[in-house]
Protein backbone atom coordinates (compact mmCIF):
# COMPACT_ATOMS: atom_id res chain seq x y z
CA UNK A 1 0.00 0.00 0.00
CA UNK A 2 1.30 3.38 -1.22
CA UNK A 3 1.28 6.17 2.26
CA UNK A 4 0.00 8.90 0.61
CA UNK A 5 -1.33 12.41 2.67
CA UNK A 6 -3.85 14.49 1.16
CA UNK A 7 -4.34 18.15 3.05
CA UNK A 8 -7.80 19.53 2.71
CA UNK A 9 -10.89 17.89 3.57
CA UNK A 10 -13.70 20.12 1.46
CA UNK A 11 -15.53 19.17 -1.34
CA UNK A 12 -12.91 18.15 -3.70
CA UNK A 13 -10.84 17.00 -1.09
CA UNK A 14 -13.78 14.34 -0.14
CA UNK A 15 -13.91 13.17 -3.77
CA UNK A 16 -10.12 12.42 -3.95
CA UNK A 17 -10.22 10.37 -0.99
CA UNK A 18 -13.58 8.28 -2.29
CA UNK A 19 -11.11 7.60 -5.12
CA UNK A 20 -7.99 6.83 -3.88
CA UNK A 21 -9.40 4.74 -1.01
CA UNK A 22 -12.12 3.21 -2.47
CA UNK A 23 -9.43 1.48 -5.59
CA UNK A 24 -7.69 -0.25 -2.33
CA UNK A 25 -3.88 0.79 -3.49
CA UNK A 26 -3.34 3.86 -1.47
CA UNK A 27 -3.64 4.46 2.37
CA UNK A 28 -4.42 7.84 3.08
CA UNK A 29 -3.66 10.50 5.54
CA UNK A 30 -5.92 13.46 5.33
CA UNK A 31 -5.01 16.78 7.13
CA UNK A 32 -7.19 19.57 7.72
CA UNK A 33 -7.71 22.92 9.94
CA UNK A 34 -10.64 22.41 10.77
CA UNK A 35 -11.77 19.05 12.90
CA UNK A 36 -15.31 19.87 11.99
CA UNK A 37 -14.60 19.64 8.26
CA UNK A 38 -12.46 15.93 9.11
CA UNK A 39 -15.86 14.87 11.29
CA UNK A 40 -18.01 15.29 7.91
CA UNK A 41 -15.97 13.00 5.80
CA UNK A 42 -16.92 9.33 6.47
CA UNK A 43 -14.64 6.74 8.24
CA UNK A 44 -13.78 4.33 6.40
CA UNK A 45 -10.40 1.38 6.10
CA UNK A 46 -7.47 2.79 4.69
CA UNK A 47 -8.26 6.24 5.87
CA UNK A 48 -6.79 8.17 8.99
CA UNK A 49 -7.28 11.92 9.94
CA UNK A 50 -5.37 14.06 11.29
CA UNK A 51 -6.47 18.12 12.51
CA UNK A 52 -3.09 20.65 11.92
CA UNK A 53 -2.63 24.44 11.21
CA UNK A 54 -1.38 23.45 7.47
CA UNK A 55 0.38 26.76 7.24
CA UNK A 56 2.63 25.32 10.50
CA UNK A 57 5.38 24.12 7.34
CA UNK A 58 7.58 22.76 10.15
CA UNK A 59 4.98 20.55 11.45
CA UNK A 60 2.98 19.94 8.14
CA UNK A 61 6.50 18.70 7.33
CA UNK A 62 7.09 16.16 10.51
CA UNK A 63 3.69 14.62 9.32
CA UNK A 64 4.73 13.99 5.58
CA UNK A 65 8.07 11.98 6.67
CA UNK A 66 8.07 8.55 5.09
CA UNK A 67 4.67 9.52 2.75
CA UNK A 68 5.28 8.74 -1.36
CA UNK A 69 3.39 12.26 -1.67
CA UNK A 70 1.58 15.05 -0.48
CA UNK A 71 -1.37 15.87 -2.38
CA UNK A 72 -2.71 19.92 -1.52
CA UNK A 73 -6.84 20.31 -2.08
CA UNK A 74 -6.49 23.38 -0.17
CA UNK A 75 -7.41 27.01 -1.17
CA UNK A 76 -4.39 28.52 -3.10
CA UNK A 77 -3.43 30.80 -0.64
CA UNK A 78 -1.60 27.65 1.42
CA UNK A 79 -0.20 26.37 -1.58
CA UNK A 80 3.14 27.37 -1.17
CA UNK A 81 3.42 26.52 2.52
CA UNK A 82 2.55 22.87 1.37
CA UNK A 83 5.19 22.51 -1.42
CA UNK A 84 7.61 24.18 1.08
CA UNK A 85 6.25 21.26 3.52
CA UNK A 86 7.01 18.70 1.12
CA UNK A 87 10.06 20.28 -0.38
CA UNK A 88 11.91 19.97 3.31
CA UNK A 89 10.32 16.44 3.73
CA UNK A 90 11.42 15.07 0.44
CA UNK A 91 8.25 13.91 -0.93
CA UNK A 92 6.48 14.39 -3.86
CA UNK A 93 3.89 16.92 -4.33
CA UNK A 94 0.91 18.17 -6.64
CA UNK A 95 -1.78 20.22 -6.13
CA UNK A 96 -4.66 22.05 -7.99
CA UNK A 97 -3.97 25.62 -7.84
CA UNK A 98 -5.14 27.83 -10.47
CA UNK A 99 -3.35 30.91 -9.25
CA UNK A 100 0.07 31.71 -11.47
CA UNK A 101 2.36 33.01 -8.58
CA UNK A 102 1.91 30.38 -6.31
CA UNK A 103 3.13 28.09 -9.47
CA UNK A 104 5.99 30.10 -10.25
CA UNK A 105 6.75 29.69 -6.66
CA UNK A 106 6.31 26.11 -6.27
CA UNK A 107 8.36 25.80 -9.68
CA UNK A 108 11.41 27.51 -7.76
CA UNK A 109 10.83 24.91 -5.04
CA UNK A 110 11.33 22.11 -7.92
CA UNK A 111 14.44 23.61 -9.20
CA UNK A 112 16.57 21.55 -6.70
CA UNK A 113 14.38 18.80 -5.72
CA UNK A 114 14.73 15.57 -6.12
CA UNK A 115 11.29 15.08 -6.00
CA UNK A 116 8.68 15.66 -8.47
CA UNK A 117 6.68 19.03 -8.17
CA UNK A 118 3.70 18.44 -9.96
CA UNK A 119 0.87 21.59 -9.91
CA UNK A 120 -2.28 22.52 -11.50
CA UNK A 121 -3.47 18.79 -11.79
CA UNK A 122 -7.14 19.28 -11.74
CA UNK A 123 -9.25 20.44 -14.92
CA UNK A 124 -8.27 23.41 -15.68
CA UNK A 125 -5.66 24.06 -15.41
CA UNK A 126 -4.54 20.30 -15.48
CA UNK A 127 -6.71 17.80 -18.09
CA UNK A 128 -7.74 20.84 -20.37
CA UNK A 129 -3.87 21.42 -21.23
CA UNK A 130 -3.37 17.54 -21.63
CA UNK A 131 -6.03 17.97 -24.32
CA UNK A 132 -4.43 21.05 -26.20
CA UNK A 133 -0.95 19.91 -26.79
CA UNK A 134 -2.02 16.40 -27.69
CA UNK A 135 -4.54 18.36 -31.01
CA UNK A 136 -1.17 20.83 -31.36
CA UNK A 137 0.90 17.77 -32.18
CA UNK A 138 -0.85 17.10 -35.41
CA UNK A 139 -0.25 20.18 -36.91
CA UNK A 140 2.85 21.27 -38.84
CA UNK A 141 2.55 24.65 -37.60
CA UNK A 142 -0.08 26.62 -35.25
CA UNK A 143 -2.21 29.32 -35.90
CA UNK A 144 -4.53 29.53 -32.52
CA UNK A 145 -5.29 27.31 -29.67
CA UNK A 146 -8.66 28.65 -28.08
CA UNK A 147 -9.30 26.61 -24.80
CA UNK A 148 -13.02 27.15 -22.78
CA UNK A 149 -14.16 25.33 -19.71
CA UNK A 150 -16.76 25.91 -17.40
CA UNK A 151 -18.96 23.81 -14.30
CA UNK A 152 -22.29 25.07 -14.66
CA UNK A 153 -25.34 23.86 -12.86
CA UNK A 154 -27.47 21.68 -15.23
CA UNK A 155 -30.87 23.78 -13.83
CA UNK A 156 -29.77 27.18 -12.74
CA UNK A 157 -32.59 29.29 -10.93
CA UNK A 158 -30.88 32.47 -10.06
CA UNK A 159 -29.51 35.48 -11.71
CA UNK A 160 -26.28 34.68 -12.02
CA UNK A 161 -27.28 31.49 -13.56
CA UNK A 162 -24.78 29.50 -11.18
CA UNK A 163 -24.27 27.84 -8.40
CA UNK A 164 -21.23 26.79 -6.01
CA UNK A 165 -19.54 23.88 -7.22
CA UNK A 166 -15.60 24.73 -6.81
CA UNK A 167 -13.80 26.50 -4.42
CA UNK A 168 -15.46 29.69 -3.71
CA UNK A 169 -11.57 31.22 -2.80
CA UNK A 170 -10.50 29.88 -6.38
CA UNK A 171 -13.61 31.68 -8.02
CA UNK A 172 -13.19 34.54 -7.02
CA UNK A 173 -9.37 34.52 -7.63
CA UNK A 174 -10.04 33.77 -11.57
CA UNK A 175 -12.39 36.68 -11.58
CA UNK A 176 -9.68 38.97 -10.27
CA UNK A 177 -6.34 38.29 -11.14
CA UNK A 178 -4.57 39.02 -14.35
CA UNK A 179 -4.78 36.00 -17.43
CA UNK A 180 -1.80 35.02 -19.24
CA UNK A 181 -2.31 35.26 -23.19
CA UNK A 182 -0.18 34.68 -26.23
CA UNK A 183 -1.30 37.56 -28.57
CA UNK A 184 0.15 37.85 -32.17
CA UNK A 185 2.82 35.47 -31.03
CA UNK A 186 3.55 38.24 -27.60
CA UNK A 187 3.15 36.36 -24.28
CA UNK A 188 1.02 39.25 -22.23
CA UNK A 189 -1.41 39.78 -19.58
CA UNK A 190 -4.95 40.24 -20.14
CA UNK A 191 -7.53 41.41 -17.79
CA UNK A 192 -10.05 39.10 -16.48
CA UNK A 193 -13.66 39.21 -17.24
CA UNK A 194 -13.02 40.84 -20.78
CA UNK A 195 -13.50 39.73 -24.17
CA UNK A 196 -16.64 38.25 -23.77
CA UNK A 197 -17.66 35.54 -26.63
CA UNK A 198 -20.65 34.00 -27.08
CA UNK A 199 -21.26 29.99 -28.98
CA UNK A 200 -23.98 27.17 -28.94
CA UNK A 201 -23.31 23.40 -28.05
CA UNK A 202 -26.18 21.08 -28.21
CA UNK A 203 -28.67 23.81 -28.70
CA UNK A 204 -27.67 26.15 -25.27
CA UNK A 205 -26.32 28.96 -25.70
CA UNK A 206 -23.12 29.48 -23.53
CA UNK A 207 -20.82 32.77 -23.19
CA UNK A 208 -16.91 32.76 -21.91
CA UNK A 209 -14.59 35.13 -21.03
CA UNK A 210 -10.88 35.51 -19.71
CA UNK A 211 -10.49 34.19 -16.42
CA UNK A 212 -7.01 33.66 -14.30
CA UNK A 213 -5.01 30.48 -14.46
CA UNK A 214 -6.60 28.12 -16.38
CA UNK A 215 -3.97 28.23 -19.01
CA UNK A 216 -1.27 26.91 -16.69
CA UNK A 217 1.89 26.71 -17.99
CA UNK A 218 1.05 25.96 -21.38
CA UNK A 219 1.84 29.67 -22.27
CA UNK A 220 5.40 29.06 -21.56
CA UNK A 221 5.35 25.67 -23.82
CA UNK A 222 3.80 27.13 -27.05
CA UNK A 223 5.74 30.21 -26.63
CA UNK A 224 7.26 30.94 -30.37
CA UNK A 225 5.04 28.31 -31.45
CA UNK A 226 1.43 29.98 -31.95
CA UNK A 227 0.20 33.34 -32.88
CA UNK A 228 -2.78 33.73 -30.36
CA UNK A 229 -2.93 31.14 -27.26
CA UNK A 230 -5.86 31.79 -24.81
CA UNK A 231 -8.13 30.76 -22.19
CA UNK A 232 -11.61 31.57 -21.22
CA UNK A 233 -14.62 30.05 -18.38
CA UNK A 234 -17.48 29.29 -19.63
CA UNK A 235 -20.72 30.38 -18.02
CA UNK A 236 -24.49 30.95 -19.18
CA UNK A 237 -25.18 34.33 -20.95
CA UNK A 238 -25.63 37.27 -18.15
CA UNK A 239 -23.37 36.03 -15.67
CA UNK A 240 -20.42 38.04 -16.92
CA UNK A 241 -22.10 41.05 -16.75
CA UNK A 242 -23.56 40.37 -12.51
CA UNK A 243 -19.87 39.68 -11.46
CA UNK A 244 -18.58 43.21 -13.00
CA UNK A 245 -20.91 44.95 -11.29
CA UNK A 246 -20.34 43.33 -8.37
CA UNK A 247 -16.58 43.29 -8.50
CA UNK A 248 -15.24 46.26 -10.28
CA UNK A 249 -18.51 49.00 -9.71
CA UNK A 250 -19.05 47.67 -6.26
CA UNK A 251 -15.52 47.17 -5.63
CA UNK A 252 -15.85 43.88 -4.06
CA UNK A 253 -12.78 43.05 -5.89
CA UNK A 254 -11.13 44.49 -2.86
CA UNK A 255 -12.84 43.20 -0.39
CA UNK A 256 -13.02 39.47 -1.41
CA UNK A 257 -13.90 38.18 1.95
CA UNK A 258 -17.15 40.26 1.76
CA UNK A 259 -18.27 38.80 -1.79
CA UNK A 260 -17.08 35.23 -0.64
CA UNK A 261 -19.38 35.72 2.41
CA UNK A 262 -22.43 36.80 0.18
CA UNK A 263 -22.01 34.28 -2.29
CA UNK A 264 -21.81 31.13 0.33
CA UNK A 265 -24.91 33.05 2.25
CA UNK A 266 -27.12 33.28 -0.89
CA UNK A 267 -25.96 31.24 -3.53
CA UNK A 268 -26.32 27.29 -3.22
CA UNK A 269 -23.81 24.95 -3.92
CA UNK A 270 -25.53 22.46 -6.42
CA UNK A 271 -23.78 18.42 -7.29
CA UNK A 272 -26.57 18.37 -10.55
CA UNK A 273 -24.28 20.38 -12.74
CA UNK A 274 -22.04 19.39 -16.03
CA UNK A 275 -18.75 20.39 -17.36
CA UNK A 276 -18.09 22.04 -20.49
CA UNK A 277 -14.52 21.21 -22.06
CA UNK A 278 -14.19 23.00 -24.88
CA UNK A 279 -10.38 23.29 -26.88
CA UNK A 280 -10.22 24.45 -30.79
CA UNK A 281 -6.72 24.60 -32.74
CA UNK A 282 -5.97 25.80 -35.89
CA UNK A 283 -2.96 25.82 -38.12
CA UNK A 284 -0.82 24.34 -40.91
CA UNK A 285 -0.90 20.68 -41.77
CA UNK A 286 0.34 19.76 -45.07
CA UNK A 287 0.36 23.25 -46.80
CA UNK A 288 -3.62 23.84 -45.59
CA UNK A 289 -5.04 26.02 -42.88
CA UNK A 290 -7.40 23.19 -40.54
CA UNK A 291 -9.14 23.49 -37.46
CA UNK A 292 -9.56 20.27 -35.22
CA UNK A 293 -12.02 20.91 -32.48
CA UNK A 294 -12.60 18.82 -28.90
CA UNK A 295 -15.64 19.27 -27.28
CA UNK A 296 -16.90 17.35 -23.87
CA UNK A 297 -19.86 17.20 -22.05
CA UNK A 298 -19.01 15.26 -17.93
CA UNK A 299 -22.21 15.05 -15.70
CA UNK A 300 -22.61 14.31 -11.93
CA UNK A 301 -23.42 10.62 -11.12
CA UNK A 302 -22.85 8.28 -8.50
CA UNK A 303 -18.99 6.69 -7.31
CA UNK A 304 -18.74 3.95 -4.90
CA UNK A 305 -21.97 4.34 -3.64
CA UNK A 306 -21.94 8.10 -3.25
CA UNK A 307 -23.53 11.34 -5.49
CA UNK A 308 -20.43 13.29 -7.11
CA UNK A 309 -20.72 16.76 -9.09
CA UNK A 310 -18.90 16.43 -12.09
CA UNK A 311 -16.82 19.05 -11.39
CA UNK A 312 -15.57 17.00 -8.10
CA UNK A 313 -14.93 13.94 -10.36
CA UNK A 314 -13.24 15.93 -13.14
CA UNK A 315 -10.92 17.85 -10.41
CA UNK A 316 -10.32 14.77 -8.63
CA UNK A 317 -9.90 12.23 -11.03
CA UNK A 318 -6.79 14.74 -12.67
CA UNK A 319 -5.39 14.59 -9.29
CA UNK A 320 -5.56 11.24 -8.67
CA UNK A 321 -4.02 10.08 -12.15
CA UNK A 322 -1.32 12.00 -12.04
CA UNK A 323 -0.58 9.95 -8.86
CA UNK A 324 -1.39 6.57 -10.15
CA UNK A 325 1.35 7.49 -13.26
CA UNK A 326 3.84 9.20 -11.07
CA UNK A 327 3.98 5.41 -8.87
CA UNK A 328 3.90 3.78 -12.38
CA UNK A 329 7.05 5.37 -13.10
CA UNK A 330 5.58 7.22 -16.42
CA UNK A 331 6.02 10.82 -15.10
CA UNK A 332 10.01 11.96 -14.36
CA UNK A 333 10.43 11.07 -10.51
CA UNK A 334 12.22 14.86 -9.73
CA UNK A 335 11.77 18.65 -10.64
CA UNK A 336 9.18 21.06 -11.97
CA UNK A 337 6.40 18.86 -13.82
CA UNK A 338 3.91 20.40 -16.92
CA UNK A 339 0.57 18.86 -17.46
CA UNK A 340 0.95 18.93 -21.04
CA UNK A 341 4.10 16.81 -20.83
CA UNK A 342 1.60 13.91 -20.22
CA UNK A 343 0.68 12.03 -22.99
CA UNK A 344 -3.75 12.01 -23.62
CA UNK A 345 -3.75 8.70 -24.46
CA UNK A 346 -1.95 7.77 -20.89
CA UNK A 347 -4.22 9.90 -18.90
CA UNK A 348 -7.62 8.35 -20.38
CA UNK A 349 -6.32 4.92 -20.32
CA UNK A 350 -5.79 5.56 -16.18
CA UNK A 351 -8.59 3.97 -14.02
CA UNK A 352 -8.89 7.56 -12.99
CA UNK A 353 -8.74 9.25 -16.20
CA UNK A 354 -10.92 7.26 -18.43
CA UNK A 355 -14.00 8.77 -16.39
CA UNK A 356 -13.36 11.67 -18.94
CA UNK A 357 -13.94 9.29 -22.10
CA UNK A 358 -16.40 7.01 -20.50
CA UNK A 359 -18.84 9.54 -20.06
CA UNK A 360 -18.13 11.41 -23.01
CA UNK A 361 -19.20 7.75 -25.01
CA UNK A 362 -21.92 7.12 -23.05
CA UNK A 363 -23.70 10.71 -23.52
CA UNK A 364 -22.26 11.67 -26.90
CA UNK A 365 -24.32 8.38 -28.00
CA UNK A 366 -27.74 10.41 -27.25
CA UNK A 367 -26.32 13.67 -27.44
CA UNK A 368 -24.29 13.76 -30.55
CA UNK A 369 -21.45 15.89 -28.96
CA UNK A 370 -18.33 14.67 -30.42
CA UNK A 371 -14.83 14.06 -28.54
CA UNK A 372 -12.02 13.59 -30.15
């Protein structure tokens, strides 16, 4: 049995423990703040808790000695205490931040480790760069690589057409940070919540616009290699509009603990939702300008006996592959690791990863939506 320890015991945090103890290979330690949040997930074999101030690196560190890896579901504001945690313990380490400096900080960390660093393993950023280099590598040359993703509930009843399914913290961070574009072939920041587009899939109409982070380090890959490289959230039409007023005219941009208060007072968190994955490229291939499009519909359903949004499984199940192929010795064992150094065809053939294809088959036969 692999010792693995898991910090951060909310709702994605729950789903990567139904995983990696329910397939019987890992035992896991799972570390939170809060004993309150460990007393909500179940007990079960395999599975021991333990309550500890996770920004405490010297003691987050005692508790990783002798672990194969530390795996961070926490909000990204402890990410870097974590990778320092695991840096000093010697372990291996991945998480699923979406913010960029806490990357470019945990990418320092990996510089001299001889341990693998592996971030950003979720959906997106994580699986949605996966599925971007993989189309890039059947072009001769690349024009633009346009990658959209978004959790959406599947019956939204509000005005902001949305309920909580992620991190509220990471939300809100997306909607307020700077995004990292490539722009006629210029790597540059954009601002977030701009350049609002607007598309149909399956007959709903959808709109998307830059958010923070979900690009990952892909930027930094197809550097010199495409003229325009970007990355937007998807959302229903009208959202967009509700978060500028509520960040940028009511200036709750700077006072995020205020909007995250309002939002988990009056908005409901949902698991009946579905995630868009949406990636187009276009380029050269044998002297002609193509496009090759993926597009991916995941819905909630039921693992090992318990419901699961299908943003928890998506998030998760990136996570927990990454693990299951850093063990099977197909990821490098030490230093700074990119998502889109895995290989597609690895990642859906994991018992983790093929959730992605197997529900893609099983609703693109009623639905018609096409994956790649």
């Amino acid at each position: 049995m692999t010792q693995i320890v898991l910090v951060g015991g909310g709702k994605i945090g729950e789903m990567i423990c139904n995983l990696l103890v329910g397939c019987g290979d890992y035992e896991l330690t799972l570390i939170d703040a809060s004993q309150k949040q460990l007393d909500q997930i179940p007990d079960r074999p395999g599975l021991r808790k333990c309550c500890l101030d996770v920004s405490d690196v010297e003691a987050l560190s005692a508790q990783l000695e002798g672990h194969f890896a530390v795996l961070s579901a926490c909000p990204y504001y402890l990410t870097v205490d974590i990778a320092r945690a695991a840096a000093r313990a010697k372990v291996h380490y991945l998480d699923l931040t979406e913010d960029i400096a806490s990357t470019r900080s945990v990418k320092e960390l990996a510089e001299h480790a001889k341990t693998a660093f592996i971030p950003q393993c979720g959906l997106a950023p994580g699986f949605i760069s996966i599925v971007a280099n993989d189309i890039a590598q059947h072009f001769d040359s690349l024009d633009t690589v346009s990658m959209r993703v978004g959790a959406l509930p599947e019956y939204p009843t509000n005005s902001l057409t949305y309920n909580l399914t992620w991190s509220t913290d990471g939300v809100i961070n997306e909607y307020c940070e700077p995004c990292i574009a490539i722009v006629n072939g210029e790597v540059t920041e954009v601002p977030p919540l701009e350049q609002r587009e607007e598309f149909s899939l399956d007959g709903i109409t959808y709109e998307s616009f830059n958010t923070s982070g979900g690009l990952g380090t892909l930027s930094e890959t197809l550097q010199g290699k495409v003229r325009n490289l970007s990355y937007q959230t998807i959302r229903y039409p009208g959202h967009r509009d509700i978060m500028k007023t509520l960040l940028h005219d009511l200036r709750l941009a700077d006072r995020r603990d205020v909007l995250k208060d309002i939002l988990e007072h009056a908005v409901p968190v949902t698991f009946q939702d579905v995630v868009l994955v949406f990636v187009s490229v276009s380029g050269k291939k044998n002297g002609r300008l193509l496009q090759e499009t993926y597009a991916n519909k995941i819905y909630s359903r039921e693992i090992n006996g318990q419901l699961c949004s299908a943003i928890q499984i998506t998030t998760a199940a990136g996570i927990c592959t990454m693990l299951d192929l850093l063990c099977e010795g197909k990821i490098s064992q030490s230093g700074f690791i990119k998502q889109e150094q895995i290989a597609l065809s690895d990642f859906l053939a994991n018992r983790f990863g093929c959730c992605y294809q197997q529900v893609a088959e099983q609703h693109n036969a009623v639905s018609g939506v096409v994956g790649r």
